[in-house]
C-alpha atoms as a PDB file:
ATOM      1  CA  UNK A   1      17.096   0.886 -14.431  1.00  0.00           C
ATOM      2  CA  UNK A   2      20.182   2.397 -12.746  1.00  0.00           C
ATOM      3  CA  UNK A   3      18.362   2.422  -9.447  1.00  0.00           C
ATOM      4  CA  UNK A   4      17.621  -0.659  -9.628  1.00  0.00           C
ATOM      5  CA  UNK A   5      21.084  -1.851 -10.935  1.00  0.00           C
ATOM      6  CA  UNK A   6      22.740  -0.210  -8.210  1.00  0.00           C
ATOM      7  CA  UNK A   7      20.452  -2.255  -5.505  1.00  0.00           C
ATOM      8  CA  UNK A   8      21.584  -5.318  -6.960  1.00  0.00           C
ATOM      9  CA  UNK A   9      25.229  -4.504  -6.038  1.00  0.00           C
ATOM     10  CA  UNK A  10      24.469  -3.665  -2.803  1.00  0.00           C
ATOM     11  CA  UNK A  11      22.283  -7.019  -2.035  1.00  0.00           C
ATOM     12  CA  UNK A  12      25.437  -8.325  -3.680  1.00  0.00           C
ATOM     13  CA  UNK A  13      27.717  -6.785  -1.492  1.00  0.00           C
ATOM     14  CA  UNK A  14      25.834  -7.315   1.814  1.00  0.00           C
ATOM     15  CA  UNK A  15      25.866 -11.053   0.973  1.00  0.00           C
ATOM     16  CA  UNK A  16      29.530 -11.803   1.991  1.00  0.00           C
ATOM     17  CA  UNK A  17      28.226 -10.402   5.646  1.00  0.00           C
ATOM     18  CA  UNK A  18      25.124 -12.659   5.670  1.00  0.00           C
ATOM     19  CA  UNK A  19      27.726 -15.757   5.146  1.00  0.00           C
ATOM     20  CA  UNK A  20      29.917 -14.307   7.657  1.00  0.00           C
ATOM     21  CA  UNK A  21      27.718 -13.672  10.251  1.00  0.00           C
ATOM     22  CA  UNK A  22      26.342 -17.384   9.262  1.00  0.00           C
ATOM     23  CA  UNK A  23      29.650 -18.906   9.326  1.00  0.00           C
ATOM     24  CA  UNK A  24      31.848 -17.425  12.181  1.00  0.00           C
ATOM     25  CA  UNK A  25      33.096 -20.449  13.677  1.00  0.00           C
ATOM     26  CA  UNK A  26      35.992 -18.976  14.853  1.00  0.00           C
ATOM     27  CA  UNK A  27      34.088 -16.811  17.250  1.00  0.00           C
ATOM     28  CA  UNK A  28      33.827 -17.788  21.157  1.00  0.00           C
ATOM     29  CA  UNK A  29      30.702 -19.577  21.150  1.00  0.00           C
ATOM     30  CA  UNK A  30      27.647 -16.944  22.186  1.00  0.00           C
ATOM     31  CA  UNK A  31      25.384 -16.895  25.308  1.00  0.00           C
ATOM     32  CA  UNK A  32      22.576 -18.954  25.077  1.00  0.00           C
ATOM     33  CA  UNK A  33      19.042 -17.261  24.921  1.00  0.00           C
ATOM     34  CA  UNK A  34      16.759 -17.003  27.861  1.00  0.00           C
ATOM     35  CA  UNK A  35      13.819 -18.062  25.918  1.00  0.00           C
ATOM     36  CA  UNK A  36      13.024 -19.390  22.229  1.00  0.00           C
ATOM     37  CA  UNK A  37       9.938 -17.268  20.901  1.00  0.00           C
ATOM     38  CA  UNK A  38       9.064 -13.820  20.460  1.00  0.00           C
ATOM     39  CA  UNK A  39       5.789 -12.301  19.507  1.00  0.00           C
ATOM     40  CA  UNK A  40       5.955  -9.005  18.711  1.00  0.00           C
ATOM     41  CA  UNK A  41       3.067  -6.389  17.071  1.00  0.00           C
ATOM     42  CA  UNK A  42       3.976  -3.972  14.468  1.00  0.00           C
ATOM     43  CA  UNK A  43       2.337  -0.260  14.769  1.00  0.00           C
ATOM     44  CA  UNK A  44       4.225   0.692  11.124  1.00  0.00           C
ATOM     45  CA  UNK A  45       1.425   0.212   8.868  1.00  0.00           C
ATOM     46  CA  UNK A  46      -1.031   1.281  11.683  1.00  0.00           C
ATOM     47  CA  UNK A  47       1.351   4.539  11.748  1.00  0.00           C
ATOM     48  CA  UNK A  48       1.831   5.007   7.961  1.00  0.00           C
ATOM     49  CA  UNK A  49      -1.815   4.354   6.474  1.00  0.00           C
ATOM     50  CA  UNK A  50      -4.742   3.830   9.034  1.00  0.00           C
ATOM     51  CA  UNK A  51      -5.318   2.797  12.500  1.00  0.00           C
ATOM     52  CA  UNK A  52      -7.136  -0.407  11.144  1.00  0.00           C
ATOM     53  CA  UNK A  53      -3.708  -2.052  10.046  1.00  0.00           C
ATOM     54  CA  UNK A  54      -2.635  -4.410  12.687  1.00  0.00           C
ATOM     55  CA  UNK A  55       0.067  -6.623  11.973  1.00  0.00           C
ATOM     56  CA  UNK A  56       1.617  -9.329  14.192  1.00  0.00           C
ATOM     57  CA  UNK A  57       4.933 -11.368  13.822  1.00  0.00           C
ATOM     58  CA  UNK A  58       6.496 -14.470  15.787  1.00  0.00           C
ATOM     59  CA  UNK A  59       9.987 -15.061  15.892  1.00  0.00           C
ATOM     60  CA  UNK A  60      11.480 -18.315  16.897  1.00  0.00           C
ATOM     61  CA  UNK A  61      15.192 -18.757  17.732  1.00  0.00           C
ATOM     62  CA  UNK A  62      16.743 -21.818  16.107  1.00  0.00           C
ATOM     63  CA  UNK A  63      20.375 -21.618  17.829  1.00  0.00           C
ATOM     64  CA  UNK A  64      22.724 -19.187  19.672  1.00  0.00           C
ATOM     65  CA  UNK A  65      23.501 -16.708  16.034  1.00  0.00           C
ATOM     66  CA  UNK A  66      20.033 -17.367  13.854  1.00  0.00           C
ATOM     67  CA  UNK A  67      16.606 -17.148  14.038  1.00  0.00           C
ATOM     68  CA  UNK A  68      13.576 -17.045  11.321  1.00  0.00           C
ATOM     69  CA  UNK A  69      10.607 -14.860  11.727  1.00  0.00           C
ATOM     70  CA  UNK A  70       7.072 -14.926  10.115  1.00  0.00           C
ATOM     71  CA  UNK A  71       4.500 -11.736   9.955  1.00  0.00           C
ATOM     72  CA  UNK A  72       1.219 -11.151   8.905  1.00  0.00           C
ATOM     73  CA  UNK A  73      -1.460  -8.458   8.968  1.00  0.00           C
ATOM     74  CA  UNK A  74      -4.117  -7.405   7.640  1.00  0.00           C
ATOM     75  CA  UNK A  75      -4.141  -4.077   5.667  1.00  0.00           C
ATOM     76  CA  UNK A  76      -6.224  -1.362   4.606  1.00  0.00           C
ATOM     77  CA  UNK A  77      -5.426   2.177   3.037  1.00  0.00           C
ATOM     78  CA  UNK A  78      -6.896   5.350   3.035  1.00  0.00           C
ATOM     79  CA  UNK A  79      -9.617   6.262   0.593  1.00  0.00           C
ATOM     80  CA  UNK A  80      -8.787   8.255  -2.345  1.00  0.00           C
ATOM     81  CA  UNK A  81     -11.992   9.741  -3.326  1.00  0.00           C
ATOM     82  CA  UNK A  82     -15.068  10.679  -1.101  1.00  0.00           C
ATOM     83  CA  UNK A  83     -17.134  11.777  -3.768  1.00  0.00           C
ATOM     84  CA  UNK A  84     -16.650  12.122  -7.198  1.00  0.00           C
ATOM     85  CA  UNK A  85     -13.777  10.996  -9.899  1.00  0.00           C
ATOM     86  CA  UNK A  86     -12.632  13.466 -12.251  1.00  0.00           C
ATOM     87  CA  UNK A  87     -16.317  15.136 -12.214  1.00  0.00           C
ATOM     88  CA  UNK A  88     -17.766  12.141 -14.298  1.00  0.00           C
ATOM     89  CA  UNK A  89     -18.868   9.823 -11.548  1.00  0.00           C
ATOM     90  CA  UNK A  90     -20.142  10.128  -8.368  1.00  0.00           C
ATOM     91  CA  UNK A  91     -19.108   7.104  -5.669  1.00  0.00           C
ATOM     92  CA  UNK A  92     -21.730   5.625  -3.656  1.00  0.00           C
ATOM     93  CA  UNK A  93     -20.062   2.056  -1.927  1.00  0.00           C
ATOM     94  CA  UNK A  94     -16.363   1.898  -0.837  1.00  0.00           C
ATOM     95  CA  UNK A  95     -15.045  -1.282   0.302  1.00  0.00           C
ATOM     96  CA  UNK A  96     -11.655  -2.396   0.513  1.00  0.00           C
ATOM     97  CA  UNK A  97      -9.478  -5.364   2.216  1.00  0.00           C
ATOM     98  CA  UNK A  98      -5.411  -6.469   1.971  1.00  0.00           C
ATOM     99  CA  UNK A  99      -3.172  -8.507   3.414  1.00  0.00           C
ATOM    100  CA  UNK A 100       0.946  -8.001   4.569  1.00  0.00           C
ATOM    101  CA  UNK A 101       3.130 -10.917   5.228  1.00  0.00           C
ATOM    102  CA  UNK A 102       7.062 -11.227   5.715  1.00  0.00           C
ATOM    103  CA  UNK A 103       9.327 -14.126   5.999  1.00  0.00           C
ATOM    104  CA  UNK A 104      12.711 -13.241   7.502  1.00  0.00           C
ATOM    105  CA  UNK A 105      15.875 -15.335   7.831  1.00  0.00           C
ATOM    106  CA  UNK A 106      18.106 -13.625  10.609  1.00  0.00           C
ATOM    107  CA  UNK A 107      22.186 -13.746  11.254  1.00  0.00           C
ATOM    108  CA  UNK A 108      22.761 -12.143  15.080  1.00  0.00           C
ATOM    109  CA  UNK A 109      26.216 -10.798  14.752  1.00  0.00           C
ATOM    110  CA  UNK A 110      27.712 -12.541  17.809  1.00  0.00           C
ATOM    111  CA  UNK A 111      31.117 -10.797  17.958  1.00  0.00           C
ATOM    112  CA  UNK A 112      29.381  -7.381  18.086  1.00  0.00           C
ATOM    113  CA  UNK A 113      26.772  -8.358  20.670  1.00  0.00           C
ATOM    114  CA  UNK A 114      27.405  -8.685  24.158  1.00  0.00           C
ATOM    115  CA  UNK A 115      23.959 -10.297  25.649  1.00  0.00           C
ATOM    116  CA  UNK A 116      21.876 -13.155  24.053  1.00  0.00           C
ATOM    117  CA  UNK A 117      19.674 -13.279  21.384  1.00  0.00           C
ATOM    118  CA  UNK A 118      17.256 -12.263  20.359  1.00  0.00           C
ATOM    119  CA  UNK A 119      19.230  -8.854  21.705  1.00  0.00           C
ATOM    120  CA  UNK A 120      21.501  -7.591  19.285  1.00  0.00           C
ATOM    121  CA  UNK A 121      22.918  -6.496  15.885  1.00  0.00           C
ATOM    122  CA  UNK A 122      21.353  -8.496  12.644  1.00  0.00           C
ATOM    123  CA  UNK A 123      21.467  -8.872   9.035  1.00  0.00           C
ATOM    124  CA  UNK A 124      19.567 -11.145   6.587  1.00  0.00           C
ATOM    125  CA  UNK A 125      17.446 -12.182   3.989  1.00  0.00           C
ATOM    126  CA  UNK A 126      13.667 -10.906   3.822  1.00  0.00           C
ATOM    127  CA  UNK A 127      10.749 -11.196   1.370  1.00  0.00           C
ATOM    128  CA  UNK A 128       7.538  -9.704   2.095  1.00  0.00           C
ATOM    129  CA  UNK A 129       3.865  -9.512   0.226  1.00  0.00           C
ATOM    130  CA  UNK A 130       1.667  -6.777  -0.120  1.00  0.00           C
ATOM    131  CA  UNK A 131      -1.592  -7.222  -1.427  1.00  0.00           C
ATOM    132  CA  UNK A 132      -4.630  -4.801  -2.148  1.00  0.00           C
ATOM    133  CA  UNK A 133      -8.254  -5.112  -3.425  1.00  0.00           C
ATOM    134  CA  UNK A 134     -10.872  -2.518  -3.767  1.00  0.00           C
ATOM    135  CA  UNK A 135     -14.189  -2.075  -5.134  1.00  0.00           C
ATOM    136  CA  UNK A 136     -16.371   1.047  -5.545  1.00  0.00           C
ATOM    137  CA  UNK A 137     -19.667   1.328  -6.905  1.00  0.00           C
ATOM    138  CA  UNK A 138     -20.594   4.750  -8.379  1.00  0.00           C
ATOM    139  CA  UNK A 139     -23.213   7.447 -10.798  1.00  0.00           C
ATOM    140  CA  UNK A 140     -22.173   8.356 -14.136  1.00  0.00           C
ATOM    141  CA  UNK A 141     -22.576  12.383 -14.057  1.00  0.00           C
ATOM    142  CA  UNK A 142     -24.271  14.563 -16.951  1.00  0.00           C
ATOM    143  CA  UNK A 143     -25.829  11.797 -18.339  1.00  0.00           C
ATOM    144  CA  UNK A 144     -29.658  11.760 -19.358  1.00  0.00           C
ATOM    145  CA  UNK A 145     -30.571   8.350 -18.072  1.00  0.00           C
ATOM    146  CA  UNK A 146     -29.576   5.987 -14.815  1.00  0.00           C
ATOM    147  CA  UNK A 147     -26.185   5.159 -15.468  1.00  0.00           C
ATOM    148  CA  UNK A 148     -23.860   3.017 -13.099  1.00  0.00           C
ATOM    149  CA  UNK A 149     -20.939   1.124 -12.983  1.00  0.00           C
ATOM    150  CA  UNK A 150     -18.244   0.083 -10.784  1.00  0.00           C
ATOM    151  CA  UNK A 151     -14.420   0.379 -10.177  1.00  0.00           C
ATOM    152  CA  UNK A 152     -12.069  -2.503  -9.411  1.00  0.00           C
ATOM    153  CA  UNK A 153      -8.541  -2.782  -8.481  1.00  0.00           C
ATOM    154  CA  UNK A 154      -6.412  -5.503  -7.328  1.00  0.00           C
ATOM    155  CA  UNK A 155      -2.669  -4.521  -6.631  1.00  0.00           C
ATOM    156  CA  UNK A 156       0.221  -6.610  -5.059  1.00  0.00           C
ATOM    157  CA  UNK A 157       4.444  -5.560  -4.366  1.00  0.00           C
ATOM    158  CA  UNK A 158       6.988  -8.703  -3.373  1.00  0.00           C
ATOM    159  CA  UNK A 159      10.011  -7.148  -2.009  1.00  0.00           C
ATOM    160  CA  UNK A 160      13.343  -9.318  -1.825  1.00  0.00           C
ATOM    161  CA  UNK A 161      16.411  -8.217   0.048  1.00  0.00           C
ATOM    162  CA  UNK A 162      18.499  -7.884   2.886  1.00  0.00           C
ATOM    163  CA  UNK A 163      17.965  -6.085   6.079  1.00  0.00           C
ATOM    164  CA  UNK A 164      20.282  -4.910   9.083  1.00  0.00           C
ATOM    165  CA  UNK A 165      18.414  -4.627  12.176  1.00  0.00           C
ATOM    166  CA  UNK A 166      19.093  -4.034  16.237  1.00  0.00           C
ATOM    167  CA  UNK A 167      16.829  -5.595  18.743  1.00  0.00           C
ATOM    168  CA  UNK A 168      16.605  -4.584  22.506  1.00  0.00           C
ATOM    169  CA  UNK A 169      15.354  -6.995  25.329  1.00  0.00           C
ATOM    170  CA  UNK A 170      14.626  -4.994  28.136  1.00  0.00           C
ATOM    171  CA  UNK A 171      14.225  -7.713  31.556  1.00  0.00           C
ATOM    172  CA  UNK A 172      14.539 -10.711  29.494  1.00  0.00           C
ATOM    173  CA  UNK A 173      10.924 -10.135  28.268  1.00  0.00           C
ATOM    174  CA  UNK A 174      10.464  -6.916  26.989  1.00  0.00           C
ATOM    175  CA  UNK A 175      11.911  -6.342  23.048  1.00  0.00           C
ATOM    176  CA  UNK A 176      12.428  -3.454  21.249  1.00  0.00           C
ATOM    177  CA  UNK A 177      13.003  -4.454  17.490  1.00  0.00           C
ATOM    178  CA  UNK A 178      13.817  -2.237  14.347  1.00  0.00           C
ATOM    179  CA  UNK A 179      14.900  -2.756  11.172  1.00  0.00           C
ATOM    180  CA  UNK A 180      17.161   0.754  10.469  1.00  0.00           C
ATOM    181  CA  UNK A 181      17.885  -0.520   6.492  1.00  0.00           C
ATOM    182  CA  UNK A 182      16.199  -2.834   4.567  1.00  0.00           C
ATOM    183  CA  UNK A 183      16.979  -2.605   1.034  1.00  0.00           C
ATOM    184  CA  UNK A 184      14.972  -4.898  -1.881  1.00  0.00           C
ATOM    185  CA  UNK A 185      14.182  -5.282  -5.546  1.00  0.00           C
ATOM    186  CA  UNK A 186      10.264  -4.874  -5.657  1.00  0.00           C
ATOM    187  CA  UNK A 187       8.128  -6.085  -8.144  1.00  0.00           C
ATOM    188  CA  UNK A 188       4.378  -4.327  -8.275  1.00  0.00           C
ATOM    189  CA  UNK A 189       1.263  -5.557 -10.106  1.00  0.00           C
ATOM    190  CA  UNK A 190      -1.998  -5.353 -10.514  1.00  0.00           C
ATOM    191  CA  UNK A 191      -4.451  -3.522 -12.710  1.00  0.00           C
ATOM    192  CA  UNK A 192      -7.699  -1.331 -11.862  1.00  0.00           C
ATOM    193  CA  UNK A 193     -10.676  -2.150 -13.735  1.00  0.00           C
ATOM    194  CA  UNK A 194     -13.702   0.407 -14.894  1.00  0.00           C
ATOM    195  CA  UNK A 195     -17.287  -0.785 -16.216  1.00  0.00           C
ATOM    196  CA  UNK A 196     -20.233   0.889 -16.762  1.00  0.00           C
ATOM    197  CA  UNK A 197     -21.072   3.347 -20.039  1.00  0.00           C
ATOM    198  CA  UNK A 198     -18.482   5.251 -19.750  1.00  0.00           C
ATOM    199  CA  UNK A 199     -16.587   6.133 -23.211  1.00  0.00           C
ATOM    200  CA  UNK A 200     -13.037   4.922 -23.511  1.00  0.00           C
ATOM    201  CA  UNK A 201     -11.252   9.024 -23.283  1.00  0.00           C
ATOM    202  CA  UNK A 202     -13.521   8.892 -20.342  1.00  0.00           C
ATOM    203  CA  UNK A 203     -12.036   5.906 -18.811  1.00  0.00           C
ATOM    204  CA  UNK A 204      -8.581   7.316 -19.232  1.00  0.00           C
ATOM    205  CA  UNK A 205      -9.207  10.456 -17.643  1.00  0.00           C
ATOM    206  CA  UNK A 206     -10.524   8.995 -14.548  1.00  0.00           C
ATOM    207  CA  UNK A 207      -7.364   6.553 -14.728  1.00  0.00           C
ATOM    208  CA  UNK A 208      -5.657  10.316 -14.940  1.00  0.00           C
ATOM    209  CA  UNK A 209      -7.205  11.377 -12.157  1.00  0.00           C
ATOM    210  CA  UNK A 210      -6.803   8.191 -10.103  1.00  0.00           C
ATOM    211  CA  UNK A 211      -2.694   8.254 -10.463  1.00  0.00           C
ATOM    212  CA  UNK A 212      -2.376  12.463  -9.707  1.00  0.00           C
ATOM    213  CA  UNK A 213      -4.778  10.882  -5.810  1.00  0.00           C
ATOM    214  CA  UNK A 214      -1.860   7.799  -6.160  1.00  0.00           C
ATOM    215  CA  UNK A 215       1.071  10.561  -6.446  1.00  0.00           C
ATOM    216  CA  UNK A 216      -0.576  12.915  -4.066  1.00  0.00           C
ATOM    217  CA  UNK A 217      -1.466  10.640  -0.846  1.00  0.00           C
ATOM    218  CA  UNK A 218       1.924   8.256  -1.854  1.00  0.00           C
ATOM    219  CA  UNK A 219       5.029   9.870  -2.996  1.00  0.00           C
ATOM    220  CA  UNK A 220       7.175   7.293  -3.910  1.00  0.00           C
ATOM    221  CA  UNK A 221       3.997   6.429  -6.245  1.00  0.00           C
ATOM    222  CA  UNK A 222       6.033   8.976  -9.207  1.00  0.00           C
ATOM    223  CA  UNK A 223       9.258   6.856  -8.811  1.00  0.00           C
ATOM    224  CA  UNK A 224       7.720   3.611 -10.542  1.00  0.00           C
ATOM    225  CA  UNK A 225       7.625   5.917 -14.265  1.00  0.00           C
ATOM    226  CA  UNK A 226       3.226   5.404 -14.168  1.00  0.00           C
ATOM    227  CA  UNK A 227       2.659   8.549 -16.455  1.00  0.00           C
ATOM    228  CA  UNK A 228       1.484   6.706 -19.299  1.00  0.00           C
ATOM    229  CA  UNK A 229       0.735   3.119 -19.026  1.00  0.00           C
ATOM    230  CA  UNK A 230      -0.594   3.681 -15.664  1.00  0.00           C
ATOM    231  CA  UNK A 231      -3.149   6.690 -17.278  1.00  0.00           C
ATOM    232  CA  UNK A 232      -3.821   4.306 -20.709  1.00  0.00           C
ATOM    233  CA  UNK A 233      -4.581   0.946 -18.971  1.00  0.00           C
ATOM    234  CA  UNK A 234      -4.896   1.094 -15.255  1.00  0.00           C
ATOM    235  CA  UNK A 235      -2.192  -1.434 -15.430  1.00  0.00           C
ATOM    236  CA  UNK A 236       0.747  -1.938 -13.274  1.00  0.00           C
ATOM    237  CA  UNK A 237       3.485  -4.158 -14.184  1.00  0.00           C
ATOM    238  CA  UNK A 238       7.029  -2.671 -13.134  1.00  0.00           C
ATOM    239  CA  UNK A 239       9.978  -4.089 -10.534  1.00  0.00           C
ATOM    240  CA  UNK A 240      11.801  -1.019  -9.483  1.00  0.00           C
ATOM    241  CA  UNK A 241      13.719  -1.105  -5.849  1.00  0.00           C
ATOM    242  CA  UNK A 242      12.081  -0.986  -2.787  1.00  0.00           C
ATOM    243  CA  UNK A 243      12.917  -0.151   0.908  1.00  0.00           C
ATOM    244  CA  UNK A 244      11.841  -2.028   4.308  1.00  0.00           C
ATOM    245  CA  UNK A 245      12.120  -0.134   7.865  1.00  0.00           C
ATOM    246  CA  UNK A 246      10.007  -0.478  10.955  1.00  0.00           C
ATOM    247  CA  UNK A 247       9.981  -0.330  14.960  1.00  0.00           C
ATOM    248  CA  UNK A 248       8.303  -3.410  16.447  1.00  0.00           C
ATOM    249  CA  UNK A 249       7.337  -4.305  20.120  1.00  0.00           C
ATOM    250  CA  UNK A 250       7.192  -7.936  21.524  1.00  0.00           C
ATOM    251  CA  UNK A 251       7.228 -10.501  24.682  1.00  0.00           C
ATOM    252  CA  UNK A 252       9.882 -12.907  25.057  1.00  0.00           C
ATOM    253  CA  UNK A 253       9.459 -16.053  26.324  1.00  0.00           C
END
């Protein structure tokens, strides 16, 4: 709770720079842009999680200081488990599908930038979607007859918050664009579902098994307090703070 508390105050203290960097009338009016549009790709996820992620964004300059942007990817993890779960099933079908998408409001800082934008220091307001489905087929183990069943999940995070970027235009076509701090109050949900004839201590433990993979492959997994609701239910229901960076590469014109 204090984590979250304390990114609160800091949304709530970048805010007076958002309406600044809105609202500076008294500044010299700024250069006007070479072009209006940007479309840029984003290696990030691609980077972070698997070479299948690819992600796109457009970015559309609506006057001299502002611009909105819009992104959308497709998304797809690493497996967890190759085999078996906690030694009581075996897994024979993966499949597995997501989605990103951001919506970004930006405020170019014209007294601190000397060229154009989209070039240039910004801040502003962001809120972005994650969302995950998978579904695994597998063998119950040490059983005496055919035994299957199957393994569901379906997860989602929305992140709100403010981020401070810099974006480089190399030629007057060529950008460079990264968001160094992007900080958010994230909400996660979703819940991972377990049929078949499987007992319900048996259930658990492979929901045991599934969050030590979770904490293993993704850290900040053990920050959002899982141990036991995660472990009982499969359920995630939690808003905790959250953290946006990346490097993107795009064409102006």
């Amino acid at each position: 709770m204090k984590k979250t508390t304390l990114v609160f105050l800091f949304l709530l203290s970048a805010l007076p720079l958002t309406i600044l960097a809105a609202n500076n009338d008294s500044i010299p009016p700024p250069k006007q842009p070479y072009h209006k549009n940007v479309i840029k790709f984003n290696p990030t996820p691609m980077l972070l999680w698997s070479w299948k992620n690819i992600t796109f964004s457009y970015e559309r300059i609506l006057s001299p200081r502002q611009s909105i942007s819009i992104e959308l990817g497709y998304l797809e993890m690493p497996r967890l488990y190759e085999d078996t779960i906690a030694r009581l099933v075996n897994i024979t079908s993966h499949s597995k599908h997501g989605i990103n998408a951001t919506i970004e409001y930006r405020f170019y800082i014209s007294q601190l930038n000397t060229r154009p934008i989209p070039a240039g220091l910004y801040i502003g307001p962001y809120l972005t979607y994650y969302g995950y489905s998978f579904k695994n087929d597998f063998d119950i183990l040490h059983t005496s007859i055919d035994s299957t069943g199957t393994i569901k999940g379906n997860y989602w995070a929305f992140n709100l918050g403010i981020e401070l970027g810099y974006q480089f235009v190399f030629w007057k076509r060529l950008t460079l664009d990264m968001v160094l701090l992007g900080p958010s109050l994230a909400y996660y949900g979703g819940k991972t579902d377990i049929s078949g004839n499987l007992s319900g201590s048996q259930i658990q433990d492979m929901n045991e098994a599934i969050y030590e993979k979770l904490k293993e492959r993704f850290p900040m997994i053990h920050s959002l307090s899982l141990d036991k609701s995660f472990q009982q239910t499969g359920k995630l229901d939690v808003v905790r703070w959250g953290l946006r960076y990346l490097v993107q590469i795009g064409f102006h014109f």
